[in-house]
Protein backbone atom coordinates (compact mmCIF):
# COMPACT_ATOMS: atom_id res chain seq x y z
CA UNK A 1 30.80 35.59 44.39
CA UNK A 2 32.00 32.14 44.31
CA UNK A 3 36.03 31.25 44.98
CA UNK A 4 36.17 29.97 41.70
CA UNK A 5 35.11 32.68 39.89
CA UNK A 6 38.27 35.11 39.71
CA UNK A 7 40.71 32.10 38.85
CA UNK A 8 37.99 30.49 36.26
CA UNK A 9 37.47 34.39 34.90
CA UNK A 10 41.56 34.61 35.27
CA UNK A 11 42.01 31.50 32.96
CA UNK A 12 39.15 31.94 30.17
CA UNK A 13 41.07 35.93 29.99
CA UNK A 14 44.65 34.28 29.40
CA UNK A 15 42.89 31.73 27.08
CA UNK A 16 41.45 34.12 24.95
CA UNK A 17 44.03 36.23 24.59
CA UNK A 18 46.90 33.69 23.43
CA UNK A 19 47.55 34.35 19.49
CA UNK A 20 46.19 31.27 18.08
CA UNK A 21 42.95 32.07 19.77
CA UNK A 22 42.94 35.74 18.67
CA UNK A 23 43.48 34.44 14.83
CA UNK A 24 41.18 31.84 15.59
CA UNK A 25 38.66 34.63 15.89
CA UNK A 26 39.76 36.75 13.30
CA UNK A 27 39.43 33.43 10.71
CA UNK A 28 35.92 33.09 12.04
CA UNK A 29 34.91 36.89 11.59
CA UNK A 30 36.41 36.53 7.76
CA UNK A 31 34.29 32.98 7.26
CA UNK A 32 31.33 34.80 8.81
CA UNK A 33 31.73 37.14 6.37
CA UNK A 34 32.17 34.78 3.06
CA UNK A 35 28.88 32.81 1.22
CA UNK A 36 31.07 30.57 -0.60
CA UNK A 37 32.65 29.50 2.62
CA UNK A 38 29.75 29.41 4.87
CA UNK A 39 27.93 27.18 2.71
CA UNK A 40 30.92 24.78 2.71
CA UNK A 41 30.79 24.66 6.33
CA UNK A 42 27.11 24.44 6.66
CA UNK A 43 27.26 21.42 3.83
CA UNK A 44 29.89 20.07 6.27
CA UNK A 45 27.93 19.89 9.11
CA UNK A 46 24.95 18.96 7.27
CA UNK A 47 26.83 16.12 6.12
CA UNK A 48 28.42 15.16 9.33
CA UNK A 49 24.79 14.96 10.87
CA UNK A 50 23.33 12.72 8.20
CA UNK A 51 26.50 10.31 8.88
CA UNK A 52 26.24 10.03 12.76
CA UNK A 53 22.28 9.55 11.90
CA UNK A 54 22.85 6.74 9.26
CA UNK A 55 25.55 4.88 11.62
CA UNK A 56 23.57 5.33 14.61
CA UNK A 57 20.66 3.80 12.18
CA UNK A 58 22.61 1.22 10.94
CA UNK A 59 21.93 2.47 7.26
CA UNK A 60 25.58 1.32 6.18
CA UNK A 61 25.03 2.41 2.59
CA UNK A 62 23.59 5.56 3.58
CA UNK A 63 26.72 5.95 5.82
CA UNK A 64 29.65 4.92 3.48
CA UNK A 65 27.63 7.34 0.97
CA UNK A 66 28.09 9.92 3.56
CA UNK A 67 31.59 9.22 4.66
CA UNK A 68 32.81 9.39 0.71
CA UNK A 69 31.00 12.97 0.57
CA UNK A 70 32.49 14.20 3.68
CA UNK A 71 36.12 13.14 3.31
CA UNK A 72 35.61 15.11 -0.55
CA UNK A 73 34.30 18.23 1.20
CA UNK A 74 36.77 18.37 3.76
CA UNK A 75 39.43 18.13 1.04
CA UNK A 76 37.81 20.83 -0.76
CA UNK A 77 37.78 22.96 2.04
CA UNK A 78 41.50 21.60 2.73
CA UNK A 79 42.20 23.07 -0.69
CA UNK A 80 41.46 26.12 0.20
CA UNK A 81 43.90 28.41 2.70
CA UNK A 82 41.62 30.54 4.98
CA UNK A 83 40.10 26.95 5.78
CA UNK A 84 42.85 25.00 6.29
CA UNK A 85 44.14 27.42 8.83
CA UNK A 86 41.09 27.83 10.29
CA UNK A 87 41.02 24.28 10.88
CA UNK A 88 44.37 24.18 12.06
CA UNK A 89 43.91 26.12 14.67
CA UNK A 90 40.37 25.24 15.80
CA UNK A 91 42.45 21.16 16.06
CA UNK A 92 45.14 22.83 18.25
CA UNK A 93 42.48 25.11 20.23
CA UNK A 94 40.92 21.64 21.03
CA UNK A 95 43.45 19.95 21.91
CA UNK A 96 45.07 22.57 24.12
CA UNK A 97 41.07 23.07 26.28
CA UNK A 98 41.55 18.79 26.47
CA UNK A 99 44.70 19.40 27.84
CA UNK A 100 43.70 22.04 30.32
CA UNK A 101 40.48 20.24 31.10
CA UNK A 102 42.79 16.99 32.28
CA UNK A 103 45.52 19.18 34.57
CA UNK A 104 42.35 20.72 36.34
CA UNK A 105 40.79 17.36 36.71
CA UNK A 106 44.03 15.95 38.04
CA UNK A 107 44.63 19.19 40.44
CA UNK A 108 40.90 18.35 41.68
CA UNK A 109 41.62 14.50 42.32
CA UNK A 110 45.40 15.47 43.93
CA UNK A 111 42.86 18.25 46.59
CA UNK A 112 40.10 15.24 47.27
């Protein structure tokens, strides 16, 4: 077993068991559950895909095309109220692991 392993085990624990993670999860089991709502999120992704492909293509029609769909889907899901939290707290569960991510990588460039 590695040094790292208890304090990395330690921190993913504490992680998952703060309460915006725990609802986190519990939106996800609900959305898991829901047709309606899966297919918004798969049409999301679907969309997202087709607008990094068309920018990264240079297909600027393709992409504004893509970027008007996306922003309507997003405020469809934004509409409605399992989603929006969901959302919510999958933005704050991001920013909070970018946040961790930078006071580890500043603890590891203090120890070098």
């Amino acid at each position: 077993m590695n040094n790292l392993d208890k304090p990395l085990n330690d921190l993913i624990k504490a992680i998952g068991e703060l309460p915006q993670i725990k609802r986190l999860h519990e939106l996800e089991e609900v959305i898991d559950k829901h047709e309606e709502i899966k297919e918004k999120f798969s049409h999301m992704k679907l969309v997202q895909q087709n607008l990094i492909n068309a920018r990264h293509y240079d297909l600027v029609n393709q992409a504004a095309l893509d970027a008007k769909e996306l922003k309507e889907i997003k405020e469809d899901i934004i509409n409605t109220p399992l989603l929006e939290e969901y959302l919510d707290l999958l933005n704050e569960a991001y920013l909070m692991l970018q946040n961790i991510s930078k006071i580890i990588e500043g603890e590891l460039n203090n120890s070098i």
